[in-house]
C-alpha atoms as a PDB file:
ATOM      1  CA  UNK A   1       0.000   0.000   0.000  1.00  0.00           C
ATOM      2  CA  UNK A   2       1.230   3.725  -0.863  1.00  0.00           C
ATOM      3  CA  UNK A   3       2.721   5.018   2.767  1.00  0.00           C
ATOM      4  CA  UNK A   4       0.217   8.069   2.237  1.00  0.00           C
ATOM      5  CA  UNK A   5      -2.553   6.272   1.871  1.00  0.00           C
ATOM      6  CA  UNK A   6      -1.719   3.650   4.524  1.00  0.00           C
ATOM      7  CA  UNK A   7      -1.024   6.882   7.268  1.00  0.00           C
ATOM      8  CA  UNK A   8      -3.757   8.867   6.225  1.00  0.00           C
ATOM      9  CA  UNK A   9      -6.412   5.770   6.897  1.00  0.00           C
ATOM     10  CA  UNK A  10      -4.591   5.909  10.413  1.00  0.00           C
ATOM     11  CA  UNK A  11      -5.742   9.101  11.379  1.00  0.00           C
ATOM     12  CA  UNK A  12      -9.269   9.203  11.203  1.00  0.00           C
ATOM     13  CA  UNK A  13      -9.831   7.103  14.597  1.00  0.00           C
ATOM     14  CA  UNK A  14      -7.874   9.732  16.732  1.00  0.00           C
ATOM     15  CA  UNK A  15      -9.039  12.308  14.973  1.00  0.00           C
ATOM     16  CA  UNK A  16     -12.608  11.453  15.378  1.00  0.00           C
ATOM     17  CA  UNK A  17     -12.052  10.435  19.269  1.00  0.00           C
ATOM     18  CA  UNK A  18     -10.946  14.279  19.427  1.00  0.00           C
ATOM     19  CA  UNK A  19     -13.526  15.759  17.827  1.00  0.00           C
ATOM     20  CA  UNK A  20     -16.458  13.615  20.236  1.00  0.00           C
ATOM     21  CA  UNK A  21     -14.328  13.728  23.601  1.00  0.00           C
ATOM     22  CA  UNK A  22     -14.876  17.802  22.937  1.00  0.00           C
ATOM     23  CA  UNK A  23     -18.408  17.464  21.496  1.00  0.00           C
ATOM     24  CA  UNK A  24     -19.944  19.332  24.478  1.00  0.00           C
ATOM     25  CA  UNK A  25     -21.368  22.849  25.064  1.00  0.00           C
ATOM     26  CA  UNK A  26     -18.698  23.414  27.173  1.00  0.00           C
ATOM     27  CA  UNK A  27     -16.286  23.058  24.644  1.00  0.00           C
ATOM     28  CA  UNK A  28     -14.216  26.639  23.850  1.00  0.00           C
ATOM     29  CA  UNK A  29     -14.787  28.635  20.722  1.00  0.00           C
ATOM     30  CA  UNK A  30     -14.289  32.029  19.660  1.00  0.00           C
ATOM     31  CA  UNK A  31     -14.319  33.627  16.452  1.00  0.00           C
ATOM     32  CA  UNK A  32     -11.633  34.436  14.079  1.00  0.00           C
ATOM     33  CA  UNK A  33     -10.476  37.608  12.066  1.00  0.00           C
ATOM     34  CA  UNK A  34     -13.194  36.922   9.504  1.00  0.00           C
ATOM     35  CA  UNK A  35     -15.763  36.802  12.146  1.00  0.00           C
ATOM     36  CA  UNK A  36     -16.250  32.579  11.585  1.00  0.00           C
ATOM     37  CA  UNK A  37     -15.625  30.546  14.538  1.00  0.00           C
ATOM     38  CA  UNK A  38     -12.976  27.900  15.552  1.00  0.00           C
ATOM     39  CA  UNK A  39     -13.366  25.359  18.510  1.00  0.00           C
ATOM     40  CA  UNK A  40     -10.393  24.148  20.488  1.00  0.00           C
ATOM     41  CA  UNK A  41     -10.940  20.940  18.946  1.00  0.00           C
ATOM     42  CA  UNK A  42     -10.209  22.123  15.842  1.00  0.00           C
ATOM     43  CA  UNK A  43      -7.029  23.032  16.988  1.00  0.00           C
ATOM     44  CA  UNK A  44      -6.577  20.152  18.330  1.00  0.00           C
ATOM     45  CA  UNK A  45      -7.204  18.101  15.338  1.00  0.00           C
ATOM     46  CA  UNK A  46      -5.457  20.281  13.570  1.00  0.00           C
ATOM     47  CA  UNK A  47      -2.052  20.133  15.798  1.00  0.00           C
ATOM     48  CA  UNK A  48      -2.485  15.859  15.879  1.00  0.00           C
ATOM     49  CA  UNK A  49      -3.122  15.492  11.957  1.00  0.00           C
ATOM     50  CA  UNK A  50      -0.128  18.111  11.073  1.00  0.00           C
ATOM     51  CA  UNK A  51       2.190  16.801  13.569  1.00  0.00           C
ATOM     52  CA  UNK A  52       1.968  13.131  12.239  1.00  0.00           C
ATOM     53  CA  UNK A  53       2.399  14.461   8.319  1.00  0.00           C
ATOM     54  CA  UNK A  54       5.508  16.554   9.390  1.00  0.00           C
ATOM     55  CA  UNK A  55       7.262  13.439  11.127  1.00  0.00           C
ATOM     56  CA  UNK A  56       6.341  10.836   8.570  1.00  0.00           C
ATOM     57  CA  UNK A  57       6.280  13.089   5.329  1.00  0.00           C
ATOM     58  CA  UNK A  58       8.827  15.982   6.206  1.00  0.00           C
ATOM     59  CA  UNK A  59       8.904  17.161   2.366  1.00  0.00           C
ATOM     60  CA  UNK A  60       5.479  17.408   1.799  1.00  0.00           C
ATOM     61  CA  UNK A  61       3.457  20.464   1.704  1.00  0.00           C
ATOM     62  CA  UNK A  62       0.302  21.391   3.480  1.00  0.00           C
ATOM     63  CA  UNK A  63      -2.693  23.550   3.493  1.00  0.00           C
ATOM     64  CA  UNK A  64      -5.225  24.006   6.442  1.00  0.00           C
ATOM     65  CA  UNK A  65      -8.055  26.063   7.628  1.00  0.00           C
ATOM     66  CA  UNK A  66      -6.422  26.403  10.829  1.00  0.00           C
ATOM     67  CA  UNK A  67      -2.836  27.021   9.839  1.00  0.00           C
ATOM     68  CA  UNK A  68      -0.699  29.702   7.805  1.00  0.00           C
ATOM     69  CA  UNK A  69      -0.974  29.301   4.015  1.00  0.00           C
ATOM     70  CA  UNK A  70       2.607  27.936   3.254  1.00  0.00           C
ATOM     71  CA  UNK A  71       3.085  28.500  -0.520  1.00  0.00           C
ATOM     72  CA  UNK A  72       5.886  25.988  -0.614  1.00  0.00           C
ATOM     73  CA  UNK A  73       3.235  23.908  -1.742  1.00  0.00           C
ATOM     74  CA  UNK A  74       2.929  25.556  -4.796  1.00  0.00           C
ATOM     75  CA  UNK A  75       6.140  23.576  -5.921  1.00  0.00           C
ATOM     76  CA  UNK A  76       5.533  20.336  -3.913  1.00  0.00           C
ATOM     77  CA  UNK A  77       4.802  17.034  -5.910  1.00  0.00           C
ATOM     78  CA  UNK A  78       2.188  16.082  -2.337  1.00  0.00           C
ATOM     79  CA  UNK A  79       0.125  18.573  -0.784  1.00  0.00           C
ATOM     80  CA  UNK A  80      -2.227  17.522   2.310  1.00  0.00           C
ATOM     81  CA  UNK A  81      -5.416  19.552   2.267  1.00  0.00           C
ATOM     82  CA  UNK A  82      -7.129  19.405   5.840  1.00  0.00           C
ATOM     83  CA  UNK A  83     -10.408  20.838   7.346  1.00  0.00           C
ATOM     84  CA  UNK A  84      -9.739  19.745  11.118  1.00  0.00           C
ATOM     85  CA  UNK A  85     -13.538  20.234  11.466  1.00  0.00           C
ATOM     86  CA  UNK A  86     -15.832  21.311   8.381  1.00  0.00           C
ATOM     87  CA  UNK A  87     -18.800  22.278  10.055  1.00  0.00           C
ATOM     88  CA  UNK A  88     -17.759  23.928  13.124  1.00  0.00           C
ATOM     89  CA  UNK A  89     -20.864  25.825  13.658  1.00  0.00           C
ATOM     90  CA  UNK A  90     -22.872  22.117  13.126  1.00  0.00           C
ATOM     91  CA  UNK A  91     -19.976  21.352  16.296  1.00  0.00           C
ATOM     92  CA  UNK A  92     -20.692  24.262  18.363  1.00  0.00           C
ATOM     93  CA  UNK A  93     -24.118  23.902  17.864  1.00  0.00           C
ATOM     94  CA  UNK A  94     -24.550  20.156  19.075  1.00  0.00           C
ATOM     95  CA  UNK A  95     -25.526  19.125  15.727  1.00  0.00           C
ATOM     96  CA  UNK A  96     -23.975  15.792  14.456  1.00  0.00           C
ATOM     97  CA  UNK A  97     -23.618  17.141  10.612  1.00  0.00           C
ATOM     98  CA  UNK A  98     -19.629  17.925  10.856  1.00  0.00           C
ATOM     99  CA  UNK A  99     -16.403  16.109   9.931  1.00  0.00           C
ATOM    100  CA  UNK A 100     -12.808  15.331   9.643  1.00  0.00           C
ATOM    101  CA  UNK A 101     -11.441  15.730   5.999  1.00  0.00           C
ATOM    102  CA  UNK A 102      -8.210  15.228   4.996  1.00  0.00           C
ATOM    103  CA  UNK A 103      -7.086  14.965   0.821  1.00  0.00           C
ATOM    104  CA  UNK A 104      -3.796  14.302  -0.761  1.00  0.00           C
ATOM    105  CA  UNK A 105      -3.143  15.931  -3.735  1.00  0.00           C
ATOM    106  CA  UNK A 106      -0.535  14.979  -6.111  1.00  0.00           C
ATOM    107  CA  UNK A 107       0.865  17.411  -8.402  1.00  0.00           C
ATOM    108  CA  UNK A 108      -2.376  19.858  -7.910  1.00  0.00           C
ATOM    109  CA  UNK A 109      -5.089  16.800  -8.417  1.00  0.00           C
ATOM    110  CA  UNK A 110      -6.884  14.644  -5.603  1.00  0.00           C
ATOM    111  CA  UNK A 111      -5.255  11.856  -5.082  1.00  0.00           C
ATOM    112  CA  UNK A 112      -6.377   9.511  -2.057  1.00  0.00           C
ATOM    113  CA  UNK A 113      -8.961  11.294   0.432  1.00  0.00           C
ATOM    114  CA  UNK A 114     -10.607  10.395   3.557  1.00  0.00           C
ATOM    115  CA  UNK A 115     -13.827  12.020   5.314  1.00  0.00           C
ATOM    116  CA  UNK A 116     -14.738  11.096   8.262  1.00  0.00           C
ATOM    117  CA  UNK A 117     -17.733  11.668  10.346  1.00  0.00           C
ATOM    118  CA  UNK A 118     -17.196  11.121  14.442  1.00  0.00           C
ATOM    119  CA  UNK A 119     -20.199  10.953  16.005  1.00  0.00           C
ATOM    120  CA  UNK A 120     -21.625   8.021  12.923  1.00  0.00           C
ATOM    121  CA  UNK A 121     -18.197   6.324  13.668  1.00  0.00           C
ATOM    122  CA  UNK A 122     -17.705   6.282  10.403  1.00  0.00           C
ATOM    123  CA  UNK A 123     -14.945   7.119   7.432  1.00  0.00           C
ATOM    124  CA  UNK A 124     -15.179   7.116   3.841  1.00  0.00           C
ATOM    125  CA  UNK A 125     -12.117   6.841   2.040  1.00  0.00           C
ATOM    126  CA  UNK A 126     -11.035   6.697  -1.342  1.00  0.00           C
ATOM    127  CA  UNK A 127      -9.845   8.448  -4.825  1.00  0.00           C
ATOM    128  CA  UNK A 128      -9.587   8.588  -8.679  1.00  0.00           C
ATOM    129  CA  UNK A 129      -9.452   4.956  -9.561  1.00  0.00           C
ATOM    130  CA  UNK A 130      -9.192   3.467  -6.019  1.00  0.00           C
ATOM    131  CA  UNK A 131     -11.643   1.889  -4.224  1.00  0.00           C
ATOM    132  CA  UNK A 132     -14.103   3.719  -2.263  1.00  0.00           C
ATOM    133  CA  UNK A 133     -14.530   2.043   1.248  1.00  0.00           C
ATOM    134  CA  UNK A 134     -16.353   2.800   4.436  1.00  0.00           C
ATOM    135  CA  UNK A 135     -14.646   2.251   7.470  1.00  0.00           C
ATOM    136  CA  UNK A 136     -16.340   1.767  10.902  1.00  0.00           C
ATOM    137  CA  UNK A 137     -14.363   3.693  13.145  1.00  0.00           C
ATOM    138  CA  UNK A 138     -15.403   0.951  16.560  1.00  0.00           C
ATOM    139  CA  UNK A 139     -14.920  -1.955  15.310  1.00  0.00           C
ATOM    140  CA  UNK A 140     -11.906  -1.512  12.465  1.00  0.00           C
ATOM    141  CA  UNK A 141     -14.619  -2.665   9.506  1.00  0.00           C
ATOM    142  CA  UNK A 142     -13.817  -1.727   6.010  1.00  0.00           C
ATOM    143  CA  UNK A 143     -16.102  -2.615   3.343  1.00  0.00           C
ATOM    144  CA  UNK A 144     -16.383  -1.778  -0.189  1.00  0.00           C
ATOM    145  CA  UNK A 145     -19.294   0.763  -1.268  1.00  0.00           C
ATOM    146  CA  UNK A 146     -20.779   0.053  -4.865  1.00  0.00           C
ATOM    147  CA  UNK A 147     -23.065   1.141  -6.856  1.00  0.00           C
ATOM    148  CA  UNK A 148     -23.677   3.612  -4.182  1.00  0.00           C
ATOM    149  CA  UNK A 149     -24.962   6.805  -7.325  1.00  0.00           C
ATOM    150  CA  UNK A 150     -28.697   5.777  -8.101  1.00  0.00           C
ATOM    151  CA  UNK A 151     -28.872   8.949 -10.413  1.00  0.00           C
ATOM    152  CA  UNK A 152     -32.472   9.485  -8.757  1.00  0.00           C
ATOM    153  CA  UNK A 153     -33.925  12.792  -7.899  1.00  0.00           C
ATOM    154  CA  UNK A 154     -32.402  14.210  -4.644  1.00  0.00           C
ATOM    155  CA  UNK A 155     -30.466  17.388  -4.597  1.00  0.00           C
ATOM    156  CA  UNK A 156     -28.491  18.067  -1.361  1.00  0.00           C
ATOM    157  CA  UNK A 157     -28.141  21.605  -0.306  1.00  0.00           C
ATOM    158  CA  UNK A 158     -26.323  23.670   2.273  1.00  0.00           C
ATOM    159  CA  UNK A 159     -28.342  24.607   5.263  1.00  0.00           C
ATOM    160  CA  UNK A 160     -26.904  28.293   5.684  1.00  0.00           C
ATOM    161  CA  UNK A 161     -25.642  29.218   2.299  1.00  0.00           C
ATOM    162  CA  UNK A 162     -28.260  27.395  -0.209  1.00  0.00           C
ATOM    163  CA  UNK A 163     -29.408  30.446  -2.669  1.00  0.00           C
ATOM    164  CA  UNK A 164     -33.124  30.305  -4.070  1.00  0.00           C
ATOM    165  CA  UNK A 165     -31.943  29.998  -7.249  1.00  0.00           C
ATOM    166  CA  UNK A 166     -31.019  26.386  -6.529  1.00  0.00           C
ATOM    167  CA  UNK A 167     -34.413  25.794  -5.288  1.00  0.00           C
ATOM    168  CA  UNK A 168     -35.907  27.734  -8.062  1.00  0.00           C
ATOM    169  CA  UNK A 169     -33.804  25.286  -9.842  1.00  0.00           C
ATOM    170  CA  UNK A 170     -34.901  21.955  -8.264  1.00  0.00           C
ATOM    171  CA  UNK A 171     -38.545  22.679  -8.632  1.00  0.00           C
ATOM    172  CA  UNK A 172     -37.857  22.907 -12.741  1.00  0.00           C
ATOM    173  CA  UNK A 173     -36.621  20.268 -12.226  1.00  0.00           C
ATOM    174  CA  UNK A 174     -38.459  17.712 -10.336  1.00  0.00           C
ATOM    175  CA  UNK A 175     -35.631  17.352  -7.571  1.00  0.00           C
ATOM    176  CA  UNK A 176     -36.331  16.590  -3.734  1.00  0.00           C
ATOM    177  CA  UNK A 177     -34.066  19.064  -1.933  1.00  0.00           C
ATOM    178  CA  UNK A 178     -33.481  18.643   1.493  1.00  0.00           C
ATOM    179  CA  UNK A 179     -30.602  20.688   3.784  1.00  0.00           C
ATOM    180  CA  UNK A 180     -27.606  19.833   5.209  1.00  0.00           C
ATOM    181  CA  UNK A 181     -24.420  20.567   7.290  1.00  0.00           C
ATOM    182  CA  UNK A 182     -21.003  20.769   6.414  1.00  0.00           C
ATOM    183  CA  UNK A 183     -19.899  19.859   2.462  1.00  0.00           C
ATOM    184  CA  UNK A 184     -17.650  16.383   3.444  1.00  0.00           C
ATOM    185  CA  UNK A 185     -21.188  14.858   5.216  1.00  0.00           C
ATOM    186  CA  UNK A 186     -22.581  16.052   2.386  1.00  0.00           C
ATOM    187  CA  UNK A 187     -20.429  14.316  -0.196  1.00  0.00           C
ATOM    188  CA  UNK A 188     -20.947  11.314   2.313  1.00  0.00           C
ATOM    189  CA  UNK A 189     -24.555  10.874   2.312  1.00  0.00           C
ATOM    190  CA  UNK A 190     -24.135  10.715  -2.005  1.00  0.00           C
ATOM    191  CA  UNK A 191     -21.536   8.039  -0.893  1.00  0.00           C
ATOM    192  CA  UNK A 192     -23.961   6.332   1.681  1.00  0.00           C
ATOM    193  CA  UNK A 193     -26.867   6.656  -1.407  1.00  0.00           C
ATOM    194  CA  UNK A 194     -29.067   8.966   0.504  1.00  0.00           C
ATOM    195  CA  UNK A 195     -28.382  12.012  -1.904  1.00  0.00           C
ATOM    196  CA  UNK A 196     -28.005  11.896  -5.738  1.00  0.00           C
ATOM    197  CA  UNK A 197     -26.480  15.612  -6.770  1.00  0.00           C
ATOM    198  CA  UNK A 198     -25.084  18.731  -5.169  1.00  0.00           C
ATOM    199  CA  UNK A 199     -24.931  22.095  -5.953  1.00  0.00           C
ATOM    200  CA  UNK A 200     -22.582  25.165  -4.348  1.00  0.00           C
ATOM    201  CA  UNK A 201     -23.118  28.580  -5.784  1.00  0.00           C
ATOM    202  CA  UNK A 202     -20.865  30.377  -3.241  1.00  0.00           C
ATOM    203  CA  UNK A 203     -17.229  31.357  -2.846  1.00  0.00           C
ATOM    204  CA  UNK A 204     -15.790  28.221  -0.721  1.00  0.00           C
ATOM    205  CA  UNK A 205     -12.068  26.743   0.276  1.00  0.00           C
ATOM    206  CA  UNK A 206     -10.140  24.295  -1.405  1.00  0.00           C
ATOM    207  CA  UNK A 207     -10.150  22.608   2.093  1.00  0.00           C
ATOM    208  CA  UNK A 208     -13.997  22.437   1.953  1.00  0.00           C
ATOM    209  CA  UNK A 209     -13.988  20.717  -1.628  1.00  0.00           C
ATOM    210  CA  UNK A 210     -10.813  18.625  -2.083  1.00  0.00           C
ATOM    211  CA  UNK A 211     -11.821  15.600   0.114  1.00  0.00           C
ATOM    212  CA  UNK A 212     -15.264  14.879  -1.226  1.00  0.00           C
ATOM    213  CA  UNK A 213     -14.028  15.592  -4.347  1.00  0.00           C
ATOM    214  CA  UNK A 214     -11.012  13.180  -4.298  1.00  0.00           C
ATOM    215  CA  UNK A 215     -14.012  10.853  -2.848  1.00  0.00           C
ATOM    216  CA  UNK A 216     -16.651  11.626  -5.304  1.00  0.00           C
ATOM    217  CA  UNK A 217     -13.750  10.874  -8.533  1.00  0.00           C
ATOM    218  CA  UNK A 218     -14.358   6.832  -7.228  1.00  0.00           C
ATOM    219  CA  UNK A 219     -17.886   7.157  -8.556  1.00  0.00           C
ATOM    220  CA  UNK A 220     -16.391   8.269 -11.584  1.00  0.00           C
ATOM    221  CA  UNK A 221     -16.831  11.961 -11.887  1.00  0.00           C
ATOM    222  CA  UNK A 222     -15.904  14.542  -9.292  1.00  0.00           C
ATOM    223  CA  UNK A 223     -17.103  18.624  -8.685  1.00  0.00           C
ATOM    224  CA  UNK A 224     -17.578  20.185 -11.356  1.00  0.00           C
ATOM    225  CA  UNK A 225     -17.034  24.081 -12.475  1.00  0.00           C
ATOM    226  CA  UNK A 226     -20.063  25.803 -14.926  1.00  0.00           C
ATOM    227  CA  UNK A 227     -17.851  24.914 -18.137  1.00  0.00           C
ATOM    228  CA  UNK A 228     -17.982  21.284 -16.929  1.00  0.00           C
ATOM    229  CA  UNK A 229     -14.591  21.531 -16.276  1.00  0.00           C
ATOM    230  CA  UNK A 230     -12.899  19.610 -13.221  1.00  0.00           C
ATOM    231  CA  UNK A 231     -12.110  22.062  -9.982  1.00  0.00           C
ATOM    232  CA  UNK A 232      -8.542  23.414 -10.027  1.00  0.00           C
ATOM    233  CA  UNK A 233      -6.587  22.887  -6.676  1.00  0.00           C
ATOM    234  CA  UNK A 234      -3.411  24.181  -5.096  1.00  0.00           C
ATOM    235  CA  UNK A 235      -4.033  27.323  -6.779  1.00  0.00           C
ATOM    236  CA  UNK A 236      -2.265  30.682  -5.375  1.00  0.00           C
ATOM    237  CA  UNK A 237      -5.697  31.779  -3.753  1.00  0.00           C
ATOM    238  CA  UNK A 238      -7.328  28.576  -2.983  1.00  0.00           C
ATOM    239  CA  UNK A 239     -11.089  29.207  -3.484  1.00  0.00           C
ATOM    240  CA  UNK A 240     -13.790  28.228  -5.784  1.00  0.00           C
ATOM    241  CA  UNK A 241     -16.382  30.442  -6.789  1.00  0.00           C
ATOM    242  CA  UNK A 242     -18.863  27.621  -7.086  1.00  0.00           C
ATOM    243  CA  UNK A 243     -19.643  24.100  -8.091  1.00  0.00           C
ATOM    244  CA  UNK A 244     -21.977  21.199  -9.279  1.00  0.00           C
ATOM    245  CA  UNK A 245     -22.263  17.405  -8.824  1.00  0.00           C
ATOM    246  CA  UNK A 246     -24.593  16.649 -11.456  1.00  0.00           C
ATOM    247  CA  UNK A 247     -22.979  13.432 -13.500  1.00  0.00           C
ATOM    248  CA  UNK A 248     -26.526  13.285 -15.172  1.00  0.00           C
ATOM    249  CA  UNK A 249     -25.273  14.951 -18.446  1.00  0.00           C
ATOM    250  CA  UNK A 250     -29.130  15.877 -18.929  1.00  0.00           C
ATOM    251  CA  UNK A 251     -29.072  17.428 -15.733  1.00  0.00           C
ATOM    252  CA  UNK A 252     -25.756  19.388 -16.100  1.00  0.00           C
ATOM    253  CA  UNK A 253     -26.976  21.202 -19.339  1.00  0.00           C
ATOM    254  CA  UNK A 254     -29.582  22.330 -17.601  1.00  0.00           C
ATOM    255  CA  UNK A 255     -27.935  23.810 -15.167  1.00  0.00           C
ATOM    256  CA  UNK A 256     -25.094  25.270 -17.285  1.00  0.00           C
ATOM    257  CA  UNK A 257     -28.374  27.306 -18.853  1.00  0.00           C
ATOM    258  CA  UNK A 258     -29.807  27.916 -15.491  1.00  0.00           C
ATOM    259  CA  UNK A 259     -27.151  29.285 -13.727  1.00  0.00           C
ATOM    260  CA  UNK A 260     -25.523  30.879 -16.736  1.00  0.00           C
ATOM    261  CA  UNK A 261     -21.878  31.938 -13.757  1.00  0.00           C
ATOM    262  CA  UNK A 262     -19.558  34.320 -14.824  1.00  0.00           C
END
């Protein structure tokens, strides 16, 4: 097994026992210089996963939320893209809906991934051409997913950030929408075949996107820009102005005349 892949599937368990050991509402938070808020178990996720990349991986670059942007990984064959906790007001707020997400990129493009969701005990983990596999976090399962993208009718949606044109845009189209927290549980519950597409018309982080991206590319085909074009990582500013998970090709012309993005 690659020595990237085989330490990233080792970190999910602590990570996760972090993340519920603090899920409490006495846990500390506070907010950052752009007003959004950080727990201290994001730092502390964020110290653990960092400090275990740095001893085994020394030359590799990384890129975190909850870190300094380091632009030596501009030039770095691996870069390790890490949201300690996506979803930290889902945290704070007691709500299950956050997650762990770590992706290795390789030369700019997702390479292995692994999302994993603490208080379902559960990790999904997998990448372009690899196999995607759900790991239960108690008892050391793996199994295989398949067949896991139906291609039915259900469009998953952010719960604090989904625009009315994507309703506007489900109802045209016959789609069930229904909300949710944080965009790795949200890339899980298309994995777990609760969900069949997923649409983003905001500016988000290449830390919110990379990990169920890299996951997503095991179905097949990963986010998506408006020109059907596959998301760009690693770039100098490392946000996306929006994106779509829409491998119906029906679907995805729709949208493309729909949205019409600049």
């Amino acid at each position: 097994m690659d020595p990237r892949i085989q330490l990233l599937q080792s970190l999910s368990q602590r990570s996760s026992k972090i993340c519920n050991d603090h899920f409490s509402e006495n846990t500390k938070t506070w907010q950052k210089l752009d007003q959004s808020f950080v727990s201290e178990a994001d730092i502390k996720v964020n110290d653990y996963i960092i400090s275990q990349i740095s001893t085994h991986f020394p030359e590799d670059a990384l890129l975190s939320e909850e870190s300094p942007d380091d632009h030596k990984r501009l030039d770095c064959e691996y870069t390790w893209v890490i949201d300690p906790i996506d979803g930290t007001s889902e945290f704070i707020a007691l709500s299950p809906e956050f997650c762990v997400m770590i992706c290795i990129l390789r030369n700019n493009k997702p390479f292995y991934a692994c999302v994993s969701i603490p208080q379902e005990h559960k990790s999904y983990l997998g990448g372009p051409g690899l196999p995607l596999q759900e790991l239960d976090l108690i008892t050391g399962h793996q199994k295989k997913l398949n067949n896991v993208n139906a291609m039915g009718n259900r469009l998953i949606v952010s719960k604090s950030r989904a625009t009315s044109q994507i309703f506007k845009f489900a109802e045209q189209e016959g789609l069930t929408s229904f909300r949710c927290g944080s965009a790795g549980v949200k890339a899980c519950r298309i994995l777990q075949g609760k969900a069949d597409y997923y649409i983003h018309i905001n500016k988000i982080a290449e830390w919110d996107t990379a990990a169920p991206d890299c996951l997503l590319q095991s179905l097949g085909e990963g986010l998506r820009d408006i020109n059907g074009q596959p998301l760009l990582y690693n770039k100098e500013i490392c946000y996306h102005s929006h994106f779509f998970y829409l491998p119906s090709k029906e679907l995805f012309k729709s949208a493309q005349k729909f949205f019409q993005i600049d």
